[in-house]
N, C-alpha and C. Protein backbone atom coordinates (compact mmCIF):
# COMPACT_ATOMS: atom_id res chain seq x y z
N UNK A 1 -108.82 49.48 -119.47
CA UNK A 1 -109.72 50.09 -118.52
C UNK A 1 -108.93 50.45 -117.27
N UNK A 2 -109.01 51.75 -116.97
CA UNK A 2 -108.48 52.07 -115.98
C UNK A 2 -109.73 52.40 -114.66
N UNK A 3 -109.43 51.66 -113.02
CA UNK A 3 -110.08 51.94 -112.08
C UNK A 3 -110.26 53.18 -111.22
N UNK A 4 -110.59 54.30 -111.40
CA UNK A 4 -110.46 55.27 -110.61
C UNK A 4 -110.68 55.67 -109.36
N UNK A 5 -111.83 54.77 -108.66
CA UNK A 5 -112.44 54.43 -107.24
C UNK A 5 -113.51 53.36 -107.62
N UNK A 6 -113.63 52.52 -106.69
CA UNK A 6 -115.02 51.51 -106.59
C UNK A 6 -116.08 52.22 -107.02
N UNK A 7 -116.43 51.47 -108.37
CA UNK A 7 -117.89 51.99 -109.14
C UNK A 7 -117.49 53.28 -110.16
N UNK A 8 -116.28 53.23 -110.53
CA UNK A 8 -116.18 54.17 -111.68
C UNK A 8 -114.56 54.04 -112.35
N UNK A 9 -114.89 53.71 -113.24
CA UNK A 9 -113.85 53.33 -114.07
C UNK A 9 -113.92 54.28 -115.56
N UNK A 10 -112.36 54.37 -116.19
CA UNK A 10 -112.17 55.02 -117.38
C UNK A 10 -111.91 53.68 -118.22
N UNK A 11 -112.34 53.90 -119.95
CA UNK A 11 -112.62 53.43 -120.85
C UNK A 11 -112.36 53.62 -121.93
N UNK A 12 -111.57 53.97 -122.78
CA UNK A 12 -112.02 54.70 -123.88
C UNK A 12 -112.09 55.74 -124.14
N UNK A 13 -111.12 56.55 -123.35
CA UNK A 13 -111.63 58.22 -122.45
C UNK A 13 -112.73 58.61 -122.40
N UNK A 14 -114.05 57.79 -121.49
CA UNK A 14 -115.36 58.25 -121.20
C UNK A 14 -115.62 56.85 -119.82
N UNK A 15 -116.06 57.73 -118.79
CA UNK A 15 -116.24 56.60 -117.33
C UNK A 15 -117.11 56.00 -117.51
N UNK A 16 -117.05 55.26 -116.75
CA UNK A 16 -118.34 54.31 -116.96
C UNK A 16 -118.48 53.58 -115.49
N UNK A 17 -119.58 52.63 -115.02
CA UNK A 17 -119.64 52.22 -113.77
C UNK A 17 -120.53 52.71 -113.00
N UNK A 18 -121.39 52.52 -111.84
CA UNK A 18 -122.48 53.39 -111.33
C UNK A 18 -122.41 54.71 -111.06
N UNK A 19 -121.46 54.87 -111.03
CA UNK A 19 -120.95 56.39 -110.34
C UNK A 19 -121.25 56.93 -111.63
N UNK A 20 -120.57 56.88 -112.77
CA UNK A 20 -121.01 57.38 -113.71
C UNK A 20 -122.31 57.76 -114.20
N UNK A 21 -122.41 56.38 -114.60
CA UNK A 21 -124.20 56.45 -114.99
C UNK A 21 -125.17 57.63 -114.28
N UNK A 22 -124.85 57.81 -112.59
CA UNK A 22 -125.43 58.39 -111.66
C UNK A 22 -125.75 59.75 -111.86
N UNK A 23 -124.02 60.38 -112.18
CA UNK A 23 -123.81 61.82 -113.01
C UNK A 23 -124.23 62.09 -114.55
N UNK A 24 -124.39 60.81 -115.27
CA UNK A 24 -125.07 61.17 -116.44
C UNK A 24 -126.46 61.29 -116.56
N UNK A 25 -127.10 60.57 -115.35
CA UNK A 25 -128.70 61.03 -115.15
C UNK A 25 -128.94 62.47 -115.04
N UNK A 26 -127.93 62.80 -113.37
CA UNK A 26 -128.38 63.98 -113.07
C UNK A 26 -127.62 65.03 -114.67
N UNK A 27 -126.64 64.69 -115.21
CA UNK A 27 -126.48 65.84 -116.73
C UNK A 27 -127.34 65.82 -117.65
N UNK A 28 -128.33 64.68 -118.09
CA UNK A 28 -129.22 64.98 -118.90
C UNK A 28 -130.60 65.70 -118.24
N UNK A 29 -130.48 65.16 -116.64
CA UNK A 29 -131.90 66.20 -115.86
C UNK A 29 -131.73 67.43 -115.83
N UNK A 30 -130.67 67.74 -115.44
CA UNK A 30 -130.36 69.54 -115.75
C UNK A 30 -130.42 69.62 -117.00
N UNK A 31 -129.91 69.23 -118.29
CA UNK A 31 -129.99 70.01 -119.38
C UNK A 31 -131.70 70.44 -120.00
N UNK A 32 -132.44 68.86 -119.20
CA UNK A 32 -133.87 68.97 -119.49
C UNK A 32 -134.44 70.71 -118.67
N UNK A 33 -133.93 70.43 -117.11
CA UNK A 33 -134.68 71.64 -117.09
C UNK A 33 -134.33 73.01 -117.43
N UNK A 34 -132.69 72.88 -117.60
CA UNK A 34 -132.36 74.59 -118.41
C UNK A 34 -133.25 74.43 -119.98
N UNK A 35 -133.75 73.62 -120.49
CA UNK A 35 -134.58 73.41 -121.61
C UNK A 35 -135.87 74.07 -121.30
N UNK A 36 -136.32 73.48 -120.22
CA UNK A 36 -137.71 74.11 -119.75
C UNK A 36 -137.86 75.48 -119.48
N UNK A 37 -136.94 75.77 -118.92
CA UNK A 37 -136.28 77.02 -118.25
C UNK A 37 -136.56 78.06 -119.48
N UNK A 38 -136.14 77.83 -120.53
CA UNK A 38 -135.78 78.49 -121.63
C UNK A 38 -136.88 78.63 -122.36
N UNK A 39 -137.98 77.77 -122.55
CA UNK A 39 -139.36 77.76 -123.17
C UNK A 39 -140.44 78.69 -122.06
N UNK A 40 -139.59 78.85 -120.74
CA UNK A 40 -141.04 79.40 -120.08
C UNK A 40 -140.42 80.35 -118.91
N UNK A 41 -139.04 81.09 -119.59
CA UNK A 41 -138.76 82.45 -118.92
C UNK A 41 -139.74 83.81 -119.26
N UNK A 42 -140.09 83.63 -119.85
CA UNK A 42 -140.70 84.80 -120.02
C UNK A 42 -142.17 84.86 -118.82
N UNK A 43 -142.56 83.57 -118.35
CA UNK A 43 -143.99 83.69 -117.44
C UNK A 43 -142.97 84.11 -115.76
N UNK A 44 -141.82 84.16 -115.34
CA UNK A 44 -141.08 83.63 -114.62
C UNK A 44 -140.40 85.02 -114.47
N UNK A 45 -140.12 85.69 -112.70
CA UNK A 45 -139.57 87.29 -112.37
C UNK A 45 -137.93 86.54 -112.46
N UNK A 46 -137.80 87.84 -112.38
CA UNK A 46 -135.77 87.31 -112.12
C UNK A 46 -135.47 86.56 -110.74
N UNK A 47 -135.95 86.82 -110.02
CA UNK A 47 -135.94 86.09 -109.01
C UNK A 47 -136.29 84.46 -109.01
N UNK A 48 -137.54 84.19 -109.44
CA UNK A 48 -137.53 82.80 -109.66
C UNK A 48 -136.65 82.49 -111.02
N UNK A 49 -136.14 82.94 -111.82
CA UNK A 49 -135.27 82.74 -113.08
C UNK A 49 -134.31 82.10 -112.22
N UNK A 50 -133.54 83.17 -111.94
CA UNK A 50 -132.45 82.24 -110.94
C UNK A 50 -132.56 81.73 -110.14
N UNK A 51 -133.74 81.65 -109.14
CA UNK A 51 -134.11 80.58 -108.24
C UNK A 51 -133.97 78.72 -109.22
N UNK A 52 -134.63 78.94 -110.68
CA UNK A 52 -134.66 77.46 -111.09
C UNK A 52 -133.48 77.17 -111.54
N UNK A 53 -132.39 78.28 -111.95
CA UNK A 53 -131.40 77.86 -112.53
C UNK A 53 -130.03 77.28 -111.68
N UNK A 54 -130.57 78.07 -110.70
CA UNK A 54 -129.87 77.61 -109.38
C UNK A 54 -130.06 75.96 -108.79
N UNK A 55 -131.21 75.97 -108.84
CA UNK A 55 -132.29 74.62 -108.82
C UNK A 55 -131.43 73.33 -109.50
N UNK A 56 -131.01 73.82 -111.10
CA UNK A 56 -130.84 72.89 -111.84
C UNK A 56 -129.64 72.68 -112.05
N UNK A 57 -128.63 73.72 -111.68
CA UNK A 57 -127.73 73.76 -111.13
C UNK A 57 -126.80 72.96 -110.21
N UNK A 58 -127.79 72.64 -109.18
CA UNK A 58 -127.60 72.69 -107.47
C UNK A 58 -127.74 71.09 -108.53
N UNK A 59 -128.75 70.58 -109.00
CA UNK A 59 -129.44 69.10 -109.24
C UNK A 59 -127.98 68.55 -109.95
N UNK A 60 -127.28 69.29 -110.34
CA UNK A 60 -125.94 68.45 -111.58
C UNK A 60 -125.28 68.26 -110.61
N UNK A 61 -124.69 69.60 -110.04
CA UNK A 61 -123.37 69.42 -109.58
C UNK A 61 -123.31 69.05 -107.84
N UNK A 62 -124.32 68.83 -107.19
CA UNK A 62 -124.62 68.27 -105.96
C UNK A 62 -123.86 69.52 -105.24
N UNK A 63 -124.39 70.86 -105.67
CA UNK A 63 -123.16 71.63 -104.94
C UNK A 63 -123.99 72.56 -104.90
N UNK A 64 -123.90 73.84 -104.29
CA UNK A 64 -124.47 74.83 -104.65
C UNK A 64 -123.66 75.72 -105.47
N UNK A 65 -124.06 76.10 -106.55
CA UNK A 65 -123.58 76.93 -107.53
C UNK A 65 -123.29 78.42 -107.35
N UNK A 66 -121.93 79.05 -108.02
CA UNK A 66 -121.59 80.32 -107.36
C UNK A 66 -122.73 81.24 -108.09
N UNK A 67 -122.98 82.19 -106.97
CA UNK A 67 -124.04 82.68 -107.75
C UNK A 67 -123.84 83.77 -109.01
N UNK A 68 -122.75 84.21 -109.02
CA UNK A 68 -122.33 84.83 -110.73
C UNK A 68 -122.19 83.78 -111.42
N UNK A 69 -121.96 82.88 -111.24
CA UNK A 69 -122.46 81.44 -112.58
C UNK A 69 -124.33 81.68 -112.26
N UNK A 70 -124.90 81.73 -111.83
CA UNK A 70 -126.52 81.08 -111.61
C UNK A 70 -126.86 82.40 -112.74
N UNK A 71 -126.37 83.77 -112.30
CA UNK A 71 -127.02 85.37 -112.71
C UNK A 71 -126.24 85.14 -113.85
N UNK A 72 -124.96 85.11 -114.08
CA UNK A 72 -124.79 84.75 -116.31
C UNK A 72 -125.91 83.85 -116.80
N UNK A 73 -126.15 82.56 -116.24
CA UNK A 73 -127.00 81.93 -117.35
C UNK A 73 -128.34 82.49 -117.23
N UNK A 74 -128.69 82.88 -115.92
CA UNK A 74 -130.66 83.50 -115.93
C UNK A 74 -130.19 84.57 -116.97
N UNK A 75 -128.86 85.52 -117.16
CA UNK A 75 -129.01 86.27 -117.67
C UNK A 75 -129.39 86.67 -119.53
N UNK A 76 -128.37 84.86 -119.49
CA UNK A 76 -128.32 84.44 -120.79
C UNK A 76 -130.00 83.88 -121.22
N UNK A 77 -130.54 83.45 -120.51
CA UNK A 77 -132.07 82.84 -120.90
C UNK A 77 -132.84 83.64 -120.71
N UNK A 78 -133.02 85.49 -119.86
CA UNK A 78 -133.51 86.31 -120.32
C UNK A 78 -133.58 86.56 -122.04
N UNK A 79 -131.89 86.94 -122.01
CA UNK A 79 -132.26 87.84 -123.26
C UNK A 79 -132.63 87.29 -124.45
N UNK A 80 -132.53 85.16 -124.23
CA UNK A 80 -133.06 84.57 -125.28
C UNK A 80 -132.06 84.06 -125.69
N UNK A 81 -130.97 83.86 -125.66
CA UNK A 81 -129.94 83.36 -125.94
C UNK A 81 -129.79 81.64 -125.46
N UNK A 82 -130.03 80.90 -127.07
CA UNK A 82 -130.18 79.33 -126.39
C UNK A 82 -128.82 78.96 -125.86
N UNK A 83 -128.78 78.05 -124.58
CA UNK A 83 -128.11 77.93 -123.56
C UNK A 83 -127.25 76.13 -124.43
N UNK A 84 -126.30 76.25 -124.08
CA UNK A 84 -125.11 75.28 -124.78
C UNK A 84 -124.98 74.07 -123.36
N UNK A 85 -125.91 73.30 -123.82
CA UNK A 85 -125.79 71.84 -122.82
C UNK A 85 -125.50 70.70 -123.60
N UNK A 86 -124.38 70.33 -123.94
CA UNK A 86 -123.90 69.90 -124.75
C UNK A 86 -123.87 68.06 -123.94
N UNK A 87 -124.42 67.93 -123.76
CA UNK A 87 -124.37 65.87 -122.96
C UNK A 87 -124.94 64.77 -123.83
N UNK A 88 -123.94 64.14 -124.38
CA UNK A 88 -123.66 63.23 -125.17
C UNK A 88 -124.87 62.28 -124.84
N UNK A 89 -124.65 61.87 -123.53
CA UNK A 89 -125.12 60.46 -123.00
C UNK A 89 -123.54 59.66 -122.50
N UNK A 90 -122.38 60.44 -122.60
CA UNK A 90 -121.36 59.88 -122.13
C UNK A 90 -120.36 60.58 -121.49
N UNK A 91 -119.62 60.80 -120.29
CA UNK A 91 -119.21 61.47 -119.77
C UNK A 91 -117.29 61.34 -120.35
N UNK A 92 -116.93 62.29 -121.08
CA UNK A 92 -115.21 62.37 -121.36
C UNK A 92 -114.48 62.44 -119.97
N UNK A 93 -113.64 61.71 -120.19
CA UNK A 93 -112.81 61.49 -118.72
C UNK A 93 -111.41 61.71 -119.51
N UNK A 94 -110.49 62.81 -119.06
CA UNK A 94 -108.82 63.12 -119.52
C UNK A 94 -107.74 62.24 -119.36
């Protein structure tokens, strides 16, 4: 086990420790709502499209997201194209 900062440690190549856990909440809450996102674009203008994706976005990465990343994926959940949120339940650490 390697220590990387107080409250997050590598394992097995996957972190673990509160810090972790913390970011694997908020990765399975975003993948939930690009899920939602995707079942109920069609009631939803482009504007709020990327307003939620931005939303869910903003919720993972505690950041605000560039907005040609936010307009590819609204663009990708327009045209119907299911969106690749691939979260284990465990975060790979290199």
């Amino acid at each position: 086990m390697t220590t990387i900062e107080d409250g997050l440690h590598v394992r097995d190549g996957h972190a673990g420790g509160p810090l972790a856990e913390a970011a694997e909440r908020r990765a399975a809450r975003a993948g939930e709502l690009l899920g939602d996102l995707q079942a109920r674009a069609t009631a939803l203008s482009d504007a709020e499209l990327c307003d939620q994706v931005r939303h869910a976005l903003r919720h993972f990465t505690q950041r605000t997201p560039h907005a040609d990343q936010v307009r590819a994926l609204a663009a990708q959940i327009r045209e119907g194209t299911a969106l690749e949120w691939a979260f284990t339940g465990r975060l790979p650490c290199a």
